[in-house]
Protein backbone atom coordinates (compact mmCIF):
# COMPACT_ATOMS: atom_id res chain seq x y z
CA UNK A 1 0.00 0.00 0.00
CA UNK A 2 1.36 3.47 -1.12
CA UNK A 3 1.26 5.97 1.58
CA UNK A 4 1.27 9.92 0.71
CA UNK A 5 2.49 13.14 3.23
CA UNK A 6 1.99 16.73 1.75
CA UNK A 7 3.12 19.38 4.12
CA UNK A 8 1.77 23.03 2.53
CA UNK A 9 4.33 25.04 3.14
CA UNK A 10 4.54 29.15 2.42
CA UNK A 11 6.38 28.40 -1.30
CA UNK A 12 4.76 25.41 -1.93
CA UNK A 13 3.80 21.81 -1.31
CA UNK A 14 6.29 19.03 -0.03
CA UNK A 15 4.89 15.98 -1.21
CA UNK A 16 6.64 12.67 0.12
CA UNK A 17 5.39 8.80 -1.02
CA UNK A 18 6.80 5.43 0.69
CA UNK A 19 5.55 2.10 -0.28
CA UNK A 20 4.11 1.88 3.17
CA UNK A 21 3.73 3.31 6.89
CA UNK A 22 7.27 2.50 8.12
CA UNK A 23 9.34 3.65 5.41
CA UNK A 24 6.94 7.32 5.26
CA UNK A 25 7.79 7.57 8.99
CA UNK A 26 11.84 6.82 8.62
CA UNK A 27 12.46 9.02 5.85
CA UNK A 28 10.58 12.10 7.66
CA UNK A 29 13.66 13.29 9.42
CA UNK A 30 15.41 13.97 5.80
CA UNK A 31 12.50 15.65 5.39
CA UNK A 32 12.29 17.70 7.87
CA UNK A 33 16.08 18.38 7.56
CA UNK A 34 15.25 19.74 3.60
CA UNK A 35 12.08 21.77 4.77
CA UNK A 36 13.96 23.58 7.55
CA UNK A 37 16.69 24.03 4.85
CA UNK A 38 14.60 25.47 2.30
CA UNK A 39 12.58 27.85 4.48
CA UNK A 40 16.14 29.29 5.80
CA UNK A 41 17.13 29.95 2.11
CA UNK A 42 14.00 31.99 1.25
CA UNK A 43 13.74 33.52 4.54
CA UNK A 44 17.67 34.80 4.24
CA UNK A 45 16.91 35.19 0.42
CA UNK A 46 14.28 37.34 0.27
CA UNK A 47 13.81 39.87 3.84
CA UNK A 48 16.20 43.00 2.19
CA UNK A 49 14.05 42.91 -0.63
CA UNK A 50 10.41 42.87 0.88
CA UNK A 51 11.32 45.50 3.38
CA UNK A 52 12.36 48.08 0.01
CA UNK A 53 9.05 46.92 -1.67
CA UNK A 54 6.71 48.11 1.04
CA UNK A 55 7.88 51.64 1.11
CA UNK A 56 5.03 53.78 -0.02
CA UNK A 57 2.13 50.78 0.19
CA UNK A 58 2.33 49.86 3.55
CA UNK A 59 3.06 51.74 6.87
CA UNK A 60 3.39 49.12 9.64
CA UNK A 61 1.17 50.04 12.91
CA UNK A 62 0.42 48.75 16.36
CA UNK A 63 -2.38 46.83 14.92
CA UNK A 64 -0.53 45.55 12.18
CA UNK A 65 0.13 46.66 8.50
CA UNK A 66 -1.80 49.00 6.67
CA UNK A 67 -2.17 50.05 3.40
CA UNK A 68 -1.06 53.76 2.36
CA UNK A 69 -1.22 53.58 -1.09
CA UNK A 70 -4.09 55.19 -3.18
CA UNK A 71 -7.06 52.45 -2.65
CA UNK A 72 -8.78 53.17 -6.19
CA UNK A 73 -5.57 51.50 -8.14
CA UNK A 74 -5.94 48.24 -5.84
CA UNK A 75 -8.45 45.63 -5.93
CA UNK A 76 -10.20 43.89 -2.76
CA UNK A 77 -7.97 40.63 -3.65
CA UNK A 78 -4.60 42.65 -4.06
CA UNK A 79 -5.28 44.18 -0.59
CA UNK A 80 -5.33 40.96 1.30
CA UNK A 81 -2.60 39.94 -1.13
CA UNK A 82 -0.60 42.68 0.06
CA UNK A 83 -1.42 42.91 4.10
CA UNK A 84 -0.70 39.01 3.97
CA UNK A 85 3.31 40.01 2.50
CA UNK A 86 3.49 42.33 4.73
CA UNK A 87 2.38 40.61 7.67
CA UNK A 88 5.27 37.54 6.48
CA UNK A 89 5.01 33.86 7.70
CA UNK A 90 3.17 35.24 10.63
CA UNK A 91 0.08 35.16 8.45
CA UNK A 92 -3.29 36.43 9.46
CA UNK A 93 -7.06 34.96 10.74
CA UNK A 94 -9.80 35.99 8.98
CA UNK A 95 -10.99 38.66 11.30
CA UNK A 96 -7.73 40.25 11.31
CA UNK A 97 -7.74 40.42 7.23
CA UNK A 98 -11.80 42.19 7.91
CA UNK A 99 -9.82 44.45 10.50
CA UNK A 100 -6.99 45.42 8.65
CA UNK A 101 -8.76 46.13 5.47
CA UNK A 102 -11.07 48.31 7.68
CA UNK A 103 -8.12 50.18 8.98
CA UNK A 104 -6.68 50.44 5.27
CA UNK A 105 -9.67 52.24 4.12
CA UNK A 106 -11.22 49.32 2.17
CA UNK A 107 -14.79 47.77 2.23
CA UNK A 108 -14.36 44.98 4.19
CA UNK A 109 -17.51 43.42 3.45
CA UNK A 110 -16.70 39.84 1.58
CA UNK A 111 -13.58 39.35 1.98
CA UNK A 112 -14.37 35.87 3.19
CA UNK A 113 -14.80 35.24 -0.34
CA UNK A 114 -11.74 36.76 -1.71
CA UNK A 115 -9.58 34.68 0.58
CA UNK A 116 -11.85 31.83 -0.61
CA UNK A 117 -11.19 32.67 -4.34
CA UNK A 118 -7.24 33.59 -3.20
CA UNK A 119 -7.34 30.12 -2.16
CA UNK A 120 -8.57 28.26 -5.00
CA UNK A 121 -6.22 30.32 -7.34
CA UNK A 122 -3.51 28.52 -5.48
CA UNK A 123 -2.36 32.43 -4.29
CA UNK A 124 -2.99 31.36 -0.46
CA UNK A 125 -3.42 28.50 1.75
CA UNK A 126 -5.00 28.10 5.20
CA UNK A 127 -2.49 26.38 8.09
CA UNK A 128 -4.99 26.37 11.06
CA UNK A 129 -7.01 29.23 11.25
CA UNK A 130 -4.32 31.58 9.30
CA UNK A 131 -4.26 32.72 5.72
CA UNK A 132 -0.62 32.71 4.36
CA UNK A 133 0.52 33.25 1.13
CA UNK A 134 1.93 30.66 -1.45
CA UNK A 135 4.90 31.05 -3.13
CA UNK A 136 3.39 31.76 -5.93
CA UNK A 137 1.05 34.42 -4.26
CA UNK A 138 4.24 36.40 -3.23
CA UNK A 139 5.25 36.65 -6.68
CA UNK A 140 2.24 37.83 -7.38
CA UNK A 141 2.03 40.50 -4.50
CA UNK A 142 5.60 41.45 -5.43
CA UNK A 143 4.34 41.74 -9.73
CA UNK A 144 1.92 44.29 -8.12
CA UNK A 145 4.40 46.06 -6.06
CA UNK A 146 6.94 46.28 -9.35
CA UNK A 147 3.29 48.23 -10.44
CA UNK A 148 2.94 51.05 -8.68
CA UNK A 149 7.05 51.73 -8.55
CA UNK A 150 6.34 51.76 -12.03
CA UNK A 151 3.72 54.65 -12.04
C-alpha cells in the first residue's frame, strides 16, 4: 500500500510517497532536515528585498500593516494579497484580514470570499485558522508592487 504526506508550506507543497507506513515515517527526518533548509534559504533570500518593496504601500502600525497607497488603483484581492506580504510567515485569521482592510480604508464586506477565491487560485493556503501566502502568491504580491514603482 502506497502511503502519501503533503506538508503546505509558504512556497509550496512538499509531497513525500513510501511504499508503506514504516518507510513514510523513517524518511521524515530527511524531510524535515530539507524543509527547515529550504525555508532558511527563502527567509535569508528574500527579507532586504520585501522591506524596500513596502515603502510607499504599507506603513506598519500597532495593529498591524496598513495600506497607504491610493485604494482606487488596488483591488479587494490585491489588498489581502498585500497585508498578507506584509504581515510575512506570521500570516493572518480571517478577522484580522476584515480588521486590517477596515483600517486600510477598504470595504471589508466579503472578503471571506476573496480569501476563498485567493485560495482556490492557489495564491494562499489556510495552516490552522491563518491565511498565508503561497509562493506563488508572493510573486504575485511582489508583480503588483513592481506596479505602482512603475507609475
Amino acid at each position: 500500500m502506497k502511503v502519501k504526506l503533503t506538508l503546505h508550506k509558504p512556497y509550496g507543497d512538499l509531497e513525500v510517497e513510501a511504499d508503506n507506513f514504516e518507510e513514510l515515517v523513517n524518511g521524515l527526518g530527511e524531510l524535515y532536515k530539507w524543509s527547515n533548509t529550504i525555508d532558511e534559504v527563502i527567509a535569508t533570500g528574500s527579507k532586504m528585498e520585501e522591506k524596500d518593496m513596502l515603502k510607499g504601500v504599507v506603513e506598519h502600525t500597532k495593529e498591524g500593516p496598513t495600506i497607504i497607497a491610493p485604494k482606487e488603483k488596488l483591488t479587494s484581492k490585491e489588498a489581502i494579497g498585500i497585508l498578507l506580504y506584509a504581515k510575512g510567515s506570521e500570516g493572518l485569521k480571517p478577522q484580522q484580514v476584515g480588521h486590517l482592510l477596515s483600517l486600510s480604508g477598504f470595504l471589508s464586506l466579503g472578503y471571506g470570499s476573496r480569501l476563498s477565491e485567493l485560495r482556490r487560485e492557489g495564491l494562499v493556503y489556510k495552516d490552522g485558522e491563518l491565511y498565508r501566502l503561497t509562493a506563488q502568491g508572493k510573486r504575485w504580491v511582489e508583480g503588483i508592487f513592481v506596479a505602482f514603482q512603475a507609475g
